[in-house]
Structure formats: structure tokens, C-alpha cells
Protein backbone atom coordinates (compact mmCIF):
# COMPACT_ATOMS: atom_id res chain seq x y z
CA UNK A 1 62.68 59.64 42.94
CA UNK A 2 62.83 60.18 39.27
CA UNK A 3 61.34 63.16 39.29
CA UNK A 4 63.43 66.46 39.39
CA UNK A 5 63.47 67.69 43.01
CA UNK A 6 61.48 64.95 44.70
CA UNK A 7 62.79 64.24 48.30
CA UNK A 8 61.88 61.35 50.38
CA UNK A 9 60.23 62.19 54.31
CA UNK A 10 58.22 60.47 57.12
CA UNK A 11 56.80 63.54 58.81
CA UNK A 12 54.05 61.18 60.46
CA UNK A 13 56.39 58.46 61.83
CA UNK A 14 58.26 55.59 59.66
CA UNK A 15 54.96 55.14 57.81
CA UNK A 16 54.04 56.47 55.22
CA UNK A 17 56.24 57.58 52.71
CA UNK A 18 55.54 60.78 51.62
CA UNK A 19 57.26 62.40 48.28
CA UNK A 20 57.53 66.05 48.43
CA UNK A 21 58.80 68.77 45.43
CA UNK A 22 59.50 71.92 46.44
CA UNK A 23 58.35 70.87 50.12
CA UNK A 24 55.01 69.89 49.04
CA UNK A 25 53.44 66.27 49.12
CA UNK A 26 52.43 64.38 45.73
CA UNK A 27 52.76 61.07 46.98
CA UNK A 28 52.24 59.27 49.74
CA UNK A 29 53.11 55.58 50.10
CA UNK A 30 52.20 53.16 53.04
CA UNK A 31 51.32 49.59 53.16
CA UNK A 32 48.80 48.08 54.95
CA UNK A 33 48.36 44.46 55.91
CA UNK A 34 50.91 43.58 53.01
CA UNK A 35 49.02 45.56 50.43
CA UNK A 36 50.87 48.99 49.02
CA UNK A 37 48.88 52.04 48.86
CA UNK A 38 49.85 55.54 46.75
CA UNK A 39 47.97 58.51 47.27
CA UNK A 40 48.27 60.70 44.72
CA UNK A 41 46.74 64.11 44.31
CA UNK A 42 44.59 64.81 40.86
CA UNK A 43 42.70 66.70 39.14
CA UNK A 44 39.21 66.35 40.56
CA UNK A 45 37.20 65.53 37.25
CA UNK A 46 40.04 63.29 36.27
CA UNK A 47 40.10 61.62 40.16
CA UNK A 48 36.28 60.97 39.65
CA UNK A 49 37.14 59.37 36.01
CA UNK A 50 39.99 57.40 37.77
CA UNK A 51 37.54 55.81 40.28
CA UNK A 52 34.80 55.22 37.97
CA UNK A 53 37.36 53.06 35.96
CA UNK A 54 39.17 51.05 38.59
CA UNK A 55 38.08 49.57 41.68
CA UNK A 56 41.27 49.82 43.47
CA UNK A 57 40.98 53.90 42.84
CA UNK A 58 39.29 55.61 45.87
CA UNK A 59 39.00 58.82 47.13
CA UNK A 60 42.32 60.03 49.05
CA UNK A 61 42.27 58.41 52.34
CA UNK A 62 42.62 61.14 55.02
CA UNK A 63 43.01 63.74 52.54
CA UNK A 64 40.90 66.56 50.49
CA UNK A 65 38.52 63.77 48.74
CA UNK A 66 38.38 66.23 46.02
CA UNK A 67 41.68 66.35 45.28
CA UNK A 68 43.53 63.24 46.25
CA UNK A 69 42.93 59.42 45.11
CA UNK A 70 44.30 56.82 46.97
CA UNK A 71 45.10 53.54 44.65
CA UNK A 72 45.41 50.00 45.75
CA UNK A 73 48.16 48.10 44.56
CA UNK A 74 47.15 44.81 43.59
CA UNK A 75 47.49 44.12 40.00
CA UNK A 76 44.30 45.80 38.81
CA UNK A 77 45.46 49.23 37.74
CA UNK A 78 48.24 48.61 35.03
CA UNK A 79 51.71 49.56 35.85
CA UNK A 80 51.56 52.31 33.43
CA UNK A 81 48.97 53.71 34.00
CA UNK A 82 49.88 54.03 37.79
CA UNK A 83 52.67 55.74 36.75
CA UNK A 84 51.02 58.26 34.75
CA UNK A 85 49.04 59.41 37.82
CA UNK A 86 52.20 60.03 39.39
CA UNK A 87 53.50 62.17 36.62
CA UNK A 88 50.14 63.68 37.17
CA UNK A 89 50.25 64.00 40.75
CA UNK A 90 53.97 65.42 40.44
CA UNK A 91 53.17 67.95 37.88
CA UNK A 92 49.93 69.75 39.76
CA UNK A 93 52.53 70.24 42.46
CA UNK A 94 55.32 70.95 40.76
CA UNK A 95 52.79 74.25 39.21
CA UNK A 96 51.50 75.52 42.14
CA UNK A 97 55.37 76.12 43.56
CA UNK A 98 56.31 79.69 43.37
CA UNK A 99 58.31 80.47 40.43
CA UNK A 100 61.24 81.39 42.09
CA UNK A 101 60.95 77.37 43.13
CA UNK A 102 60.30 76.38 39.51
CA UNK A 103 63.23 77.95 38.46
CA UNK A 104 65.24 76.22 41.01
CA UNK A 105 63.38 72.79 40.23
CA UNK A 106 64.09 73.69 35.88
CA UNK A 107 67.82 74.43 36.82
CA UNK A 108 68.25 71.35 39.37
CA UNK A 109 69.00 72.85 42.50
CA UNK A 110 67.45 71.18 45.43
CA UNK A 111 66.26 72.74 48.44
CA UNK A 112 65.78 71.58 51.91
């Protein structure tokens, strides 16, 4: 939510989460037998890095494998570093919106 534009929405149901700017996903957020997930999407050389280096990074479950990680919360991945893939994730998406929606996200108008 600290990203400019993000809105919250459960378009499957009350799980997941899924964080949309500009009406597209960058995060989605569920938990599992008490264990958070956050799929984020990535760069794919980048997402291949990402996996090589943590365990708890996998390819995006249910999503373009290519494009999408899905990370494990549980300790392994450092805090900051998790939240540097969701800058990541954010920013892809936050490009590939029209520019008439950039312009709206730069000035800090929301949108529906």
C-alpha cells in the first residue's frame, strides 16, 4: 500500500490478496497452512537469479513461470530484500500502463 496507486482486491474469493496499479496485478498474497506466500512478477533473467539464490523463491505458482516468482515467507529471504522484489514487481507494472495511466499514477489520482 505504499506504493502510489496500489489498490487492494480479492477477485478470486477472500484469498488471495492481490495488489493491483493501474488495474493490473504485482502482488499477490495468500497464506497457506500458516505460511505467507507473495507472488511477485520479475524480470525473467532476474526471477531465474532469484531462485538460484533462495530456496523459498519458486517459479510463480499458477502464473506465467517466466514471469512471476512466488516467495515463501519463512525467514530465509531477508526482509529487504523481499521488499526490493516488490519495488521490482511494482515498477514492471507500473511501465507497461498506458501513459495516459502513468500520468495519472505521477500526479496521484487514483482510478477505479
Amino acid at each position: 500500500m505504499e506504493h502510489r496507486g496500489a489498490k487492494e482486491d480479492y477477485p478470486f474469493g477472500p484469498d488471495p490478496l492481490v495488489m493491483k496499479v493501474g488495474g493490473k496485478m504485482f502482488a499477490l498474497i495468500g497464506v497457506n497452512d500458516g505460511i505467507v506466500n507473495i507472488s511477485l512478477k520479475c524480470e525473467p533473467h532476474m526471477a531465474e537469479l532469484l531462485r538460484l539464490e533462495h530456496e523459498a523463491v519458486k517459479p510463480g505458482y499458477h502464473l506465467n513461470k517466466k514471469h512471476w516468482n512466488t516467495v515463501t515467507i519463512d525467514g530465509t529471504v531477508p526482509v529487504d530484500e523481499v521488499k526490493s522484489m516488490i519495488d521490482h514487481s511494482y515498477d514492471l507494472v507500473a511501465k507497461s500502463l498506458t501513459k495516459a495511466q502513468r500520468a495519472m499514477l505521477a500526479e496521484g489520482e487514483s482510478w477505479t
